[in-house]
C-alpha atoms as a PDB file:
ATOM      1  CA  UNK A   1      -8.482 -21.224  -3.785  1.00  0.00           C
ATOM      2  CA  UNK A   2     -10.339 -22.824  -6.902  1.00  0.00           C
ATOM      3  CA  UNK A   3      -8.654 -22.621  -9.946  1.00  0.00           C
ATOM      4  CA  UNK A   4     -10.425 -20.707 -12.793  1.00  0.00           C
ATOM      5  CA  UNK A   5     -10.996 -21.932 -15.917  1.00  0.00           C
ATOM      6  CA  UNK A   6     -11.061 -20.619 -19.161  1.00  0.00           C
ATOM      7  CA  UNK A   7     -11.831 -21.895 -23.045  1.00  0.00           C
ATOM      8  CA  UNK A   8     -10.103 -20.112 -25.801  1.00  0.00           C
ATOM      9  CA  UNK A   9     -11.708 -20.763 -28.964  1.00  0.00           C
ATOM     10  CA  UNK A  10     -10.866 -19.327 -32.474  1.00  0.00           C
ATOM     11  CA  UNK A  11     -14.072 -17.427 -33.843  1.00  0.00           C
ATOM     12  CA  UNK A  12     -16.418 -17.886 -30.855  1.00  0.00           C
ATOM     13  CA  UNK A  13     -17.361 -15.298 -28.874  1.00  0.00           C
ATOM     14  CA  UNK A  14     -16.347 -15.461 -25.027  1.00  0.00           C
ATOM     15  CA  UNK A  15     -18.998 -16.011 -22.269  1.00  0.00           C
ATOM     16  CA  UNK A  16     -18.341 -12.234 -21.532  1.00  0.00           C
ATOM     17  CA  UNK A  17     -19.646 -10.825 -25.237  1.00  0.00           C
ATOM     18  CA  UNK A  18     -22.890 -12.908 -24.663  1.00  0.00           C
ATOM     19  CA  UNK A  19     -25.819 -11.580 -22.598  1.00  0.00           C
ATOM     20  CA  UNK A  20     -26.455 -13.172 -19.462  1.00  0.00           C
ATOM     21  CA  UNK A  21     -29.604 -15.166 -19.412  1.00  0.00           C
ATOM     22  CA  UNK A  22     -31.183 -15.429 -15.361  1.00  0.00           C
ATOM     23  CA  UNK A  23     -31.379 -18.851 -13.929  1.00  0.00           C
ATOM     24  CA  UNK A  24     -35.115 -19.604 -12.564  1.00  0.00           C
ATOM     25  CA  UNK A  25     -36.867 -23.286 -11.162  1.00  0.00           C
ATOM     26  CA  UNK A  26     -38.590 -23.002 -14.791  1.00  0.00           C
ATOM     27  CA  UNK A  27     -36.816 -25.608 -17.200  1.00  0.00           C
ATOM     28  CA  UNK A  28     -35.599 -22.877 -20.355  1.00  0.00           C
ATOM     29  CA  UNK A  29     -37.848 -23.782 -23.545  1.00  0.00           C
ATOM     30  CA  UNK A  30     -35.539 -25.150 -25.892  1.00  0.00           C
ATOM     31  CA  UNK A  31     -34.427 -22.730 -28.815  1.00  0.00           C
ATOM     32  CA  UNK A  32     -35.150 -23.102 -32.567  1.00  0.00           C
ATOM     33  CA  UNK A  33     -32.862 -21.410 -33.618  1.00  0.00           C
ATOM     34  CA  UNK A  34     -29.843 -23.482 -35.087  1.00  0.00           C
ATOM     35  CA  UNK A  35     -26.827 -23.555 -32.612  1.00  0.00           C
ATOM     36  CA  UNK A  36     -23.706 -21.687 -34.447  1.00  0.00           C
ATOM     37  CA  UNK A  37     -20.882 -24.187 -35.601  1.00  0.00           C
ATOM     38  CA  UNK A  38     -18.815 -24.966 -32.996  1.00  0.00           C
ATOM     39  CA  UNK A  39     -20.976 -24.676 -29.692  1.00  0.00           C
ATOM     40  CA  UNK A  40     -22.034 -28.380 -30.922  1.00  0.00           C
ATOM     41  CA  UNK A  41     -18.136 -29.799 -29.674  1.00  0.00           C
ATOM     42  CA  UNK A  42     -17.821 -27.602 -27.078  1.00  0.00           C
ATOM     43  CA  UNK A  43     -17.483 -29.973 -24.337  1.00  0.00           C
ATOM     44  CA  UNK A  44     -15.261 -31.815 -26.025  1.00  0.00           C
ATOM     45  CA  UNK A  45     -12.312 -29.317 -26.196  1.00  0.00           C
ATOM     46  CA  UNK A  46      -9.473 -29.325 -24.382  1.00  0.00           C
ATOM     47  CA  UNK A  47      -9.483 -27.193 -21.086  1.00  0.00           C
ATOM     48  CA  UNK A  48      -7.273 -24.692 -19.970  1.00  0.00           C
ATOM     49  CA  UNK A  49      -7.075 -24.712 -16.572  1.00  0.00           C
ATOM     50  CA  UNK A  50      -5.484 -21.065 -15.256  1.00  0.00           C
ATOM     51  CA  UNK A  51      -3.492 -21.486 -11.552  1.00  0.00           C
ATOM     52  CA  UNK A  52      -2.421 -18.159  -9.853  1.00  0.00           C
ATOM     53  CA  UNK A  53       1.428 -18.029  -8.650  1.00  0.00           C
ATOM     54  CA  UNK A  54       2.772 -19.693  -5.405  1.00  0.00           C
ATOM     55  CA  UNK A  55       3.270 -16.746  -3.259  1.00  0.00           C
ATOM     56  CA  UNK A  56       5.083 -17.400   0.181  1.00  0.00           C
ATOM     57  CA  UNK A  57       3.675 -16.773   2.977  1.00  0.00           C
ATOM     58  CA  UNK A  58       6.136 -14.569   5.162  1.00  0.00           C
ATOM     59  CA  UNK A  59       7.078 -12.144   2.700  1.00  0.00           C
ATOM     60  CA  UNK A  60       3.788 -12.492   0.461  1.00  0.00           C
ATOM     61  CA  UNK A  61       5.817 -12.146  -2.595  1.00  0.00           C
ATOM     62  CA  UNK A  62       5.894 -14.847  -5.498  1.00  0.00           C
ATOM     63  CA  UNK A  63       7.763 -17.551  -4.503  1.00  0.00           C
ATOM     64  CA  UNK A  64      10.016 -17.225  -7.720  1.00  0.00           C
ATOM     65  CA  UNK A  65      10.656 -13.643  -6.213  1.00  0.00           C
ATOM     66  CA  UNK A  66      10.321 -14.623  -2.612  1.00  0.00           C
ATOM     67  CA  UNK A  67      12.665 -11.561  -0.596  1.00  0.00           C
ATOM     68  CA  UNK A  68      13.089 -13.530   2.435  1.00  0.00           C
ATOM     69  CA  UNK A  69      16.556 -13.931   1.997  1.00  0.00           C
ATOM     70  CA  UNK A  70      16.859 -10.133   2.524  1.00  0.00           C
ATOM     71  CA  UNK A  71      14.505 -10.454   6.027  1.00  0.00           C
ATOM     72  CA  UNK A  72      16.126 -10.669   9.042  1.00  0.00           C
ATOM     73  CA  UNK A  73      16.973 -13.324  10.493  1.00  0.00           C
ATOM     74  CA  UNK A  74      14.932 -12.907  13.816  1.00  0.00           C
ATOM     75  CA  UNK A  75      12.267 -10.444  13.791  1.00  0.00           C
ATOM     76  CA  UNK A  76      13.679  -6.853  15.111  1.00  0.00           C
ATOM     77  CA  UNK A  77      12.945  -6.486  18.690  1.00  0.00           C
ATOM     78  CA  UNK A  78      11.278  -2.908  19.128  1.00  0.00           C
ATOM     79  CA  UNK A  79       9.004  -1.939  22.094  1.00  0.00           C
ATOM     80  CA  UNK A  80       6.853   0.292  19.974  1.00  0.00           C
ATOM     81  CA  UNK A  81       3.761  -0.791  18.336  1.00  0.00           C
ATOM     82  CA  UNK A  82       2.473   0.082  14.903  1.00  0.00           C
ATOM     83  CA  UNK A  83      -0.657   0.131  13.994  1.00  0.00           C
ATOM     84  CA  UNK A  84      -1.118   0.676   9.914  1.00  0.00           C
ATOM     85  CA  UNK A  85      -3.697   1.959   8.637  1.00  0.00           C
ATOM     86  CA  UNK A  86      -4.289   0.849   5.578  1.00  0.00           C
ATOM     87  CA  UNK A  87      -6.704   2.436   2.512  1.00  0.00           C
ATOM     88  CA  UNK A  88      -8.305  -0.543   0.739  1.00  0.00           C
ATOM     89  CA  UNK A  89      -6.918   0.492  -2.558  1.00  0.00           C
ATOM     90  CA  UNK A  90      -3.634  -0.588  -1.375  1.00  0.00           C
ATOM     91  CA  UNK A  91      -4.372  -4.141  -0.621  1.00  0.00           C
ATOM     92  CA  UNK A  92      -4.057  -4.803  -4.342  1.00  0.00           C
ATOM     93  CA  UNK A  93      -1.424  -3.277  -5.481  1.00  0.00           C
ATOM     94  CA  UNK A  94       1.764  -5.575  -6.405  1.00  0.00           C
ATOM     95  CA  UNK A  95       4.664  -3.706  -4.988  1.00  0.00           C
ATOM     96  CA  UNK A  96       3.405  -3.364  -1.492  1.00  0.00           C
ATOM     97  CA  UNK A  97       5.943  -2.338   1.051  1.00  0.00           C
ATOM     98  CA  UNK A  98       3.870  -2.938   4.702  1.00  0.00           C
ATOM     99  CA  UNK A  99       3.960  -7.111   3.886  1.00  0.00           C
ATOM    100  CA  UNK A 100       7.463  -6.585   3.837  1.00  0.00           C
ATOM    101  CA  UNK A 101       7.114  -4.064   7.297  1.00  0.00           C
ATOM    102  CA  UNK A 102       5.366  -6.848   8.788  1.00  0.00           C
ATOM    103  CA  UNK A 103       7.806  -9.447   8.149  1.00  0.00           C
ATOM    104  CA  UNK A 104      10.616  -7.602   9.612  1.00  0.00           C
ATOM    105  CA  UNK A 105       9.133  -7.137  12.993  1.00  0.00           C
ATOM    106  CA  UNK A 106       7.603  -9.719  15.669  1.00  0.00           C
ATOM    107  CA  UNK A 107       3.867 -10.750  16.043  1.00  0.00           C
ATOM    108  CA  UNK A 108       1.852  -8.043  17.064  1.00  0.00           C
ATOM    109  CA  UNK A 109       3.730  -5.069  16.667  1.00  0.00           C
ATOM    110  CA  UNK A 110       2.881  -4.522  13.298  1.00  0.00           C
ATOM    111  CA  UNK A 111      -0.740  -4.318  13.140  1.00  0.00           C
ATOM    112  CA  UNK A 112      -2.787  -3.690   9.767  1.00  0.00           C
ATOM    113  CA  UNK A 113      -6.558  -2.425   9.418  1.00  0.00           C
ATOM    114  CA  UNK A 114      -7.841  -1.862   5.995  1.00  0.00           C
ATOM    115  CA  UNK A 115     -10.454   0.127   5.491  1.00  0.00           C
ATOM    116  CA  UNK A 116     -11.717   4.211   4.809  1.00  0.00           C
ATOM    117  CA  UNK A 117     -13.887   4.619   7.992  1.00  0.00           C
ATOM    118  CA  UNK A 118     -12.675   4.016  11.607  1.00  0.00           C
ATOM    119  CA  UNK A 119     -15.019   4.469  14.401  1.00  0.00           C
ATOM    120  CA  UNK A 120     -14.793   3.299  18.623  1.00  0.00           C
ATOM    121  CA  UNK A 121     -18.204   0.985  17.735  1.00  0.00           C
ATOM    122  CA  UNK A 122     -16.132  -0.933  14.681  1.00  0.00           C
ATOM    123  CA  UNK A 123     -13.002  -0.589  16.004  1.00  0.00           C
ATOM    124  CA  UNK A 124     -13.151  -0.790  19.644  1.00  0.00           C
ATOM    125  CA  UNK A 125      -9.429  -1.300  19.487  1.00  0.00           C
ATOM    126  CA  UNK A 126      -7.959   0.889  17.699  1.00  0.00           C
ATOM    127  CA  UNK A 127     -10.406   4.116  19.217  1.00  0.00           C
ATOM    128  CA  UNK A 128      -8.699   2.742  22.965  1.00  0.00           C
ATOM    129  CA  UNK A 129      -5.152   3.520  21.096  1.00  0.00           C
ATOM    130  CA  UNK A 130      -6.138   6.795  19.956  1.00  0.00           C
ATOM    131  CA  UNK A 131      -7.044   7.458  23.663  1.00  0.00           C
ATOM    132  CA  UNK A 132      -3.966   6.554  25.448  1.00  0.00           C
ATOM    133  CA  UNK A 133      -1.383   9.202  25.911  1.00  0.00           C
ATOM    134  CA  UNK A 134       0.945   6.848  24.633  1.00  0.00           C
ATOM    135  CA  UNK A 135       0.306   6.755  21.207  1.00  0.00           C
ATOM    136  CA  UNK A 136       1.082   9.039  18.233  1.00  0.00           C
ATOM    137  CA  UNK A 137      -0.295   9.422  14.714  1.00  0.00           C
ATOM    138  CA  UNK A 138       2.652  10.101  11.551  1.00  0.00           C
ATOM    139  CA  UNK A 139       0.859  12.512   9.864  1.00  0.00           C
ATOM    140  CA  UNK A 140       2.366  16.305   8.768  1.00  0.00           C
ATOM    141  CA  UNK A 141       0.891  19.368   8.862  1.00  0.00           C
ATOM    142  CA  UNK A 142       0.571  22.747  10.650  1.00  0.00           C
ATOM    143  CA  UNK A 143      -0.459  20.945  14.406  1.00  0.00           C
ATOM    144  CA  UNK A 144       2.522  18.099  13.962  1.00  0.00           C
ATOM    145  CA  UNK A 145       5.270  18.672  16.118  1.00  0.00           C
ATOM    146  CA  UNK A 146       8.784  17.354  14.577  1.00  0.00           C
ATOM    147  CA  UNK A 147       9.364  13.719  15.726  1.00  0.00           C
ATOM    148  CA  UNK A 148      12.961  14.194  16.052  1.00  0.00           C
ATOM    149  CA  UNK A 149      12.421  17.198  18.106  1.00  0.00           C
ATOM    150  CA  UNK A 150      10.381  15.592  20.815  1.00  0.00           C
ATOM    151  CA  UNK A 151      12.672  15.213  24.219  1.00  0.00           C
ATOM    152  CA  UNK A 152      11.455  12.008  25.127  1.00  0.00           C
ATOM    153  CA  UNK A 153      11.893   8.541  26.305  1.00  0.00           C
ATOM    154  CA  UNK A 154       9.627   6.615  24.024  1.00  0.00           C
ATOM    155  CA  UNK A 155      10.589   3.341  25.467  1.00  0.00           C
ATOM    156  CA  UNK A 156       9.028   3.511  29.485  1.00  0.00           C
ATOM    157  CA  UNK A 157       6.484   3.258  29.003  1.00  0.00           C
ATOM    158  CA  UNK A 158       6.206   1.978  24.738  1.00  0.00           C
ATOM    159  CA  UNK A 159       4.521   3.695  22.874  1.00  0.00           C
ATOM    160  CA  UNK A 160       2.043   3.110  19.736  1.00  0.00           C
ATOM    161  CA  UNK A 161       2.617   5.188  16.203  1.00  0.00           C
ATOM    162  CA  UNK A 162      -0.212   5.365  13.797  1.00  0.00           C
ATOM    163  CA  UNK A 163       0.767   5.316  10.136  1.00  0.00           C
ATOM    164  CA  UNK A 164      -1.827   5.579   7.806  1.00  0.00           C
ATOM    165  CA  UNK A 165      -0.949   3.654   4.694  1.00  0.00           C
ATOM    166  CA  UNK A 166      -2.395   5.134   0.597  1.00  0.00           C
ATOM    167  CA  UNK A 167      -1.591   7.946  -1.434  1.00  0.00           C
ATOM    168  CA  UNK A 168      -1.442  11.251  -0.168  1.00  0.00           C
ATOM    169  CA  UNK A 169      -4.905  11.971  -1.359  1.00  0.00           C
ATOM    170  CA  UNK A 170      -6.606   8.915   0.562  1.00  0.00           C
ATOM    171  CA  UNK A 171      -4.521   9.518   3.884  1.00  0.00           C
ATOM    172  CA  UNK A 172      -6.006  12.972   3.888  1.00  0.00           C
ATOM    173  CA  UNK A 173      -9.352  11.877   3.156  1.00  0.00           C
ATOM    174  CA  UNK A 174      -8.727   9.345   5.821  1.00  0.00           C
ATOM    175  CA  UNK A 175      -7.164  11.267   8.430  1.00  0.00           C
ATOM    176  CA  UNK A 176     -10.131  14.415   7.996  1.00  0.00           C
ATOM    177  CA  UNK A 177     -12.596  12.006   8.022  1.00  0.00           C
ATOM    178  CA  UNK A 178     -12.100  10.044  11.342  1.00  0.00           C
ATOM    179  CA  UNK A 179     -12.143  12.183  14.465  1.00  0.00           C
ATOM    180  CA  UNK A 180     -10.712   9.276  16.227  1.00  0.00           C
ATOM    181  CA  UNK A 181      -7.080  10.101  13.984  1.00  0.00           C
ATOM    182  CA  UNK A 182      -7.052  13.757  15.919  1.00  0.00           C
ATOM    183  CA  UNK A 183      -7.253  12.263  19.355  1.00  0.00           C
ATOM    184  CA  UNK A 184      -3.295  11.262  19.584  1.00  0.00           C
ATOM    185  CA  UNK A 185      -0.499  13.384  19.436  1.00  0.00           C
ATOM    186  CA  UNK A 186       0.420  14.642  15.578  1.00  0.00           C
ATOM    187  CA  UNK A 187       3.982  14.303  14.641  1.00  0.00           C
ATOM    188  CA  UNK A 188       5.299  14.142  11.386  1.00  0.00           C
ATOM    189  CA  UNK A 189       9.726  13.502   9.984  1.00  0.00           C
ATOM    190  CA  UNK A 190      11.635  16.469   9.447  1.00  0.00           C
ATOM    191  CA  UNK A 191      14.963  15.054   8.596  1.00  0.00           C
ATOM    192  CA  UNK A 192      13.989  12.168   6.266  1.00  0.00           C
ATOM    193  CA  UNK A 193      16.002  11.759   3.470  1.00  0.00           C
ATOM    194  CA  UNK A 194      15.349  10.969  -0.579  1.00  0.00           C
ATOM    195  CA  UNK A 195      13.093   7.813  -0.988  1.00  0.00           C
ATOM    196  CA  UNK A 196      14.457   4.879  -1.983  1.00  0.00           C
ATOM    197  CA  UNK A 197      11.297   3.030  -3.293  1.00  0.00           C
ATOM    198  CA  UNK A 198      11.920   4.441  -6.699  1.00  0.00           C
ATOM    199  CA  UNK A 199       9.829   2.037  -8.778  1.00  0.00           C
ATOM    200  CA  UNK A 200       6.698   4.428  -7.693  1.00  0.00           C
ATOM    201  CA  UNK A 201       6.243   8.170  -8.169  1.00  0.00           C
ATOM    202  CA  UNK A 202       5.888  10.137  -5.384  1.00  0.00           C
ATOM    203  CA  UNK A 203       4.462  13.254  -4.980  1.00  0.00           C
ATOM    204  CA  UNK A 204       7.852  15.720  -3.791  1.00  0.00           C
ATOM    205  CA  UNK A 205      11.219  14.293  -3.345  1.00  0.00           C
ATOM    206  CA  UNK A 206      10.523  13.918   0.403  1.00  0.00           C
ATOM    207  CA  UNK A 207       8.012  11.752   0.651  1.00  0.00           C
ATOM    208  CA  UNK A 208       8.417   8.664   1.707  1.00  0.00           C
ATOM    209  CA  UNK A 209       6.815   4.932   1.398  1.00  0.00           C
ATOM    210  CA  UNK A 210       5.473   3.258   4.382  1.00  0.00           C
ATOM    211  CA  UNK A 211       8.182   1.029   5.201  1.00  0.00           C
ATOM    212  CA  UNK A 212      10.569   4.315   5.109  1.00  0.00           C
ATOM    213  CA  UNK A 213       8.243   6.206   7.295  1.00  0.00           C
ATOM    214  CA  UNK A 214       8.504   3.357   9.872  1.00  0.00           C
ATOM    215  CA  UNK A 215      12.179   2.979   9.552  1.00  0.00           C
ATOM    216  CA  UNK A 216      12.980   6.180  10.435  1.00  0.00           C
ATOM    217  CA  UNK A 217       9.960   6.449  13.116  1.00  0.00           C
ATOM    218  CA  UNK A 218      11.626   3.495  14.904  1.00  0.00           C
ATOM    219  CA  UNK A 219      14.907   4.089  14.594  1.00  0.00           C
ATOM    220  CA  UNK A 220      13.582   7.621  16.487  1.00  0.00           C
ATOM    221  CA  UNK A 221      11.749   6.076  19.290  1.00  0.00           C
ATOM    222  CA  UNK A 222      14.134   3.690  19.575  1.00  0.00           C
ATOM    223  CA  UNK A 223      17.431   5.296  19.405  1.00  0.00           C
ATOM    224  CA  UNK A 224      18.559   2.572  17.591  1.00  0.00           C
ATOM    225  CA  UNK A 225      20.434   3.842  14.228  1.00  0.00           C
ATOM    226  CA  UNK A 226      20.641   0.626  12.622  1.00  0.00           C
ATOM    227  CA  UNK A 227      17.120   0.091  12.067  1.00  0.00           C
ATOM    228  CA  UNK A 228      16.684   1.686   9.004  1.00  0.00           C
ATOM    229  CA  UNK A 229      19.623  -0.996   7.207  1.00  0.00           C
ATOM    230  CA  UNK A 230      17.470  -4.188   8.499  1.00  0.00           C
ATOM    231  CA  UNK A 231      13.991  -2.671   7.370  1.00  0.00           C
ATOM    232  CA  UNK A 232      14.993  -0.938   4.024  1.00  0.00           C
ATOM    233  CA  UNK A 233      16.994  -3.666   2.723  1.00  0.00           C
ATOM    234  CA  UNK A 234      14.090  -6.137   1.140  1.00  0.00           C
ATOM    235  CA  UNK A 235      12.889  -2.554   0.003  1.00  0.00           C
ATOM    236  CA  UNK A 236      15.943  -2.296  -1.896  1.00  0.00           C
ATOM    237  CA  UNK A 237      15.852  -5.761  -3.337  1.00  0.00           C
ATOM    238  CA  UNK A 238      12.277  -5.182  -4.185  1.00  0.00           C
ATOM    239  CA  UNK A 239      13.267  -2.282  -6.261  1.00  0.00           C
ATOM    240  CA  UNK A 240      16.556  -4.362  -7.661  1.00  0.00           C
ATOM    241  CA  UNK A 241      14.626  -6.886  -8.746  1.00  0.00           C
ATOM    242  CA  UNK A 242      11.935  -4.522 -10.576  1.00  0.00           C
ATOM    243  CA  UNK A 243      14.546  -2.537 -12.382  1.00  0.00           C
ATOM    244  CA  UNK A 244      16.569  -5.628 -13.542  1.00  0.00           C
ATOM    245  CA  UNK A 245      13.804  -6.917 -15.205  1.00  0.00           C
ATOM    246  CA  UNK A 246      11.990  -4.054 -16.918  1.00  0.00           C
ATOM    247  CA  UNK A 247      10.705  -1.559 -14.567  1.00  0.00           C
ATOM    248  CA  UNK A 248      11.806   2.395 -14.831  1.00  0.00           C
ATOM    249  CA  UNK A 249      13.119   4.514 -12.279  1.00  0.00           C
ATOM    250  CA  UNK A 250       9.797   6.928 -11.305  1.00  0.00           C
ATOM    251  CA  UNK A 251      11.211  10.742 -10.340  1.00  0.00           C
ATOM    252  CA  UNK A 252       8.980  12.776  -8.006  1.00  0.00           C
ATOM    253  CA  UNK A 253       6.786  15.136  -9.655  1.00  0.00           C
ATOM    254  CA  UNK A 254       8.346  17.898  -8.644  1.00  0.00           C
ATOM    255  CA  UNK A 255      11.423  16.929  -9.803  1.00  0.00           C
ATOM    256  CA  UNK A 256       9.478  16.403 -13.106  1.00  0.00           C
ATOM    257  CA  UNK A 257       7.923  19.234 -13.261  1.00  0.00           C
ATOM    258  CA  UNK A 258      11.239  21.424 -11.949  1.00  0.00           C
ATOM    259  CA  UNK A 259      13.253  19.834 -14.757  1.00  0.00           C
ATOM    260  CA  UNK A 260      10.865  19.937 -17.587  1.00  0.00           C
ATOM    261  CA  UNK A 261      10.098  16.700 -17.928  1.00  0.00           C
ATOM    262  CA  UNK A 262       6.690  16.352 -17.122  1.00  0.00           C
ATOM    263  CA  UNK A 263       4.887  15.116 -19.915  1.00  0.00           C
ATOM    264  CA  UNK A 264       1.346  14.522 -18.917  1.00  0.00           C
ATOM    265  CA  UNK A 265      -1.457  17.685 -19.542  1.00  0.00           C
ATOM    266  CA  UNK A 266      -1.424  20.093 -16.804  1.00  0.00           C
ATOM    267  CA  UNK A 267      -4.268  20.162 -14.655  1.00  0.00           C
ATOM    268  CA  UNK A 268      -7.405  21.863 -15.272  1.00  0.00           C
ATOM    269  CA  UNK A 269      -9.094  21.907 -11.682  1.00  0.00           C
ATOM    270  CA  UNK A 270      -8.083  24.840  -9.674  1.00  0.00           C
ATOM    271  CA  UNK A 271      -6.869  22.834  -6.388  1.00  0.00           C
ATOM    272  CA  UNK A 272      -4.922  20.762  -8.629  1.00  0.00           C
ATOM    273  CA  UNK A 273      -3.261  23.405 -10.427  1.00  0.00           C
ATOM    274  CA  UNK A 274      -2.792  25.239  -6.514  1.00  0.00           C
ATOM    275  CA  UNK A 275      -1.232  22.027  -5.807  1.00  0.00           C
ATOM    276  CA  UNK A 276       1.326  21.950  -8.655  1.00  0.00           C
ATOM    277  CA  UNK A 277       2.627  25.796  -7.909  1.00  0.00           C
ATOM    278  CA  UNK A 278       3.387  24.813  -4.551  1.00  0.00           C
ATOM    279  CA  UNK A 279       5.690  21.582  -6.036  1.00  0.00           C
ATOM    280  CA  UNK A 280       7.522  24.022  -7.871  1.00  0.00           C
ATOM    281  CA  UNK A 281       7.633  26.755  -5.337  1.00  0.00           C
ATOM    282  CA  UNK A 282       9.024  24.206  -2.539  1.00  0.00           C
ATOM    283  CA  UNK A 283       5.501  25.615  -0.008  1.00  0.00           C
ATOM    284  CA  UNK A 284       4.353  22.083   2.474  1.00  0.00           C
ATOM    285  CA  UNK A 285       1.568  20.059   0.392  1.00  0.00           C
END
């Protein structure tokens, strides 16, 4: 990547504040007006030359914050394969948790497509795992049948789960809007405990990041308990880190809104003031 540079001058306007002038075979007609003081030396000031942090490439964190040492040591052998699903809002945000996901688990088996729209002539792939029997899509509602309640060997053959990966607003938009997402067997987590990615506000106390919905997906399918202590701990590190140096612990709005705490104006829009009476009426969201 080419490093940007940038001139900071005292008193002269940045290239931004100036109007852009288009670039054409003509030669420009030179100007007579008299150039401002200062443009004249312009090419001989210093430059600043800007470089963006090392970031390491297994955990994709800074390498100043690299989390590897809280990876394990040899990816977690799982038979089941995720595919994430990822809204493209989420590719740059800083505290990302499905890197992390990634790292934790071998080649192939965590498998990330970014984008809003998902159809069998873009993504051959991914429409042939919506098809197979095998596969099932995290995503609750009134059709999703409790994970944990399902009597069955998820193992022989594996299976794939579908995750899809923004805020609660884009995975509905995403999940109504691509017929391919009905095709698989809905199951949602009905025993999931209190986040623990509490440097971002969720919407309820239940709701979980990414990494915690795979956690507890795999340790499900599975039946391997100690799943969730490999996968959650860079999580917690992440969040360590964060709070150490600055960040706040972010409540649920509901819990904000239970406890009187909620300090932003109330809604005006009528399906977002619906949606804050259920939060404090405990209804599904």
């Amino acid at each position: 990547m080419r490093a940007r540079r940038h001139v900071v001058i005292s008193g002269v306007p940045s290239p931004s504040d100036m109007s852009e002038c288009p670039v054409s075979g003509d030669a420009a007609s030179p100007s007579t007006e008299e150039e401002p003081a200062g443009f004249a030396d312009l090419s001989e000031l210093p430059v600043e030359v800007s470089e963006r942090r090392p970031t390491c490439l297994h955990c994709y964190r800074p390498e100043k914050v690299c989390l590897c040492p809280f990876l394990p040591a040899d990816p977690l052998e799982v038979s089941t394969c995720l595919y994430i699903v990822q809204h493209p809002a989420e590719e740059s945000r800083v505290l990302r948790t499905v890197p992390l996901l990634a790292a934790c688990l071998p080649k192939g088996k965590c498998k990330v497509l970014v984008g809003r729209r998902f159809n069998e002539e873009r993504h051959p792939e991914l429409a042939s795992v919506c098809k197979d029997s095998h596969t099932l899509i995290l995503y609750p509602g009134s059709d999703a049948e409790n994970l944990e309640e399902l009597d069955k060997d998820f193992t022989t053959p594996p299976h794939n789960v579908i995750i899809i990966d923004g805020t609660w607003s884009q995975a509905k938009d995403i999940f109504l809007r691509n017929s391919i997402f009905r095709l698989p067997k809905q199951v949602q987590l009905n025993s999931a405990t209190c986040s623990q990615y509490v440097i971002r506000t969720q919407p309820t106390n239940m709701c979980l990041s990414t990494l915690e919905c795979a956690a507890v997906t795999l340790s499900i399918m599975e039946r391997n308990q100690a799943i969730p202590e490999v996968l959650l701990r860079p999580l917690q590190a992440l969040c360590s880190f964060q709070l150490q140096h600055g960040a706040q612990v972010h409540h649920s709005k509901e819990h904000l809104l239970k406890s009187g705490l909620y300090d932003k104006p109330m809604p005006r829009n009528k399906r977002k003031i619906k949606r804050m009476q259920k939060l404090l009426t405990n209804q599904n969201i």
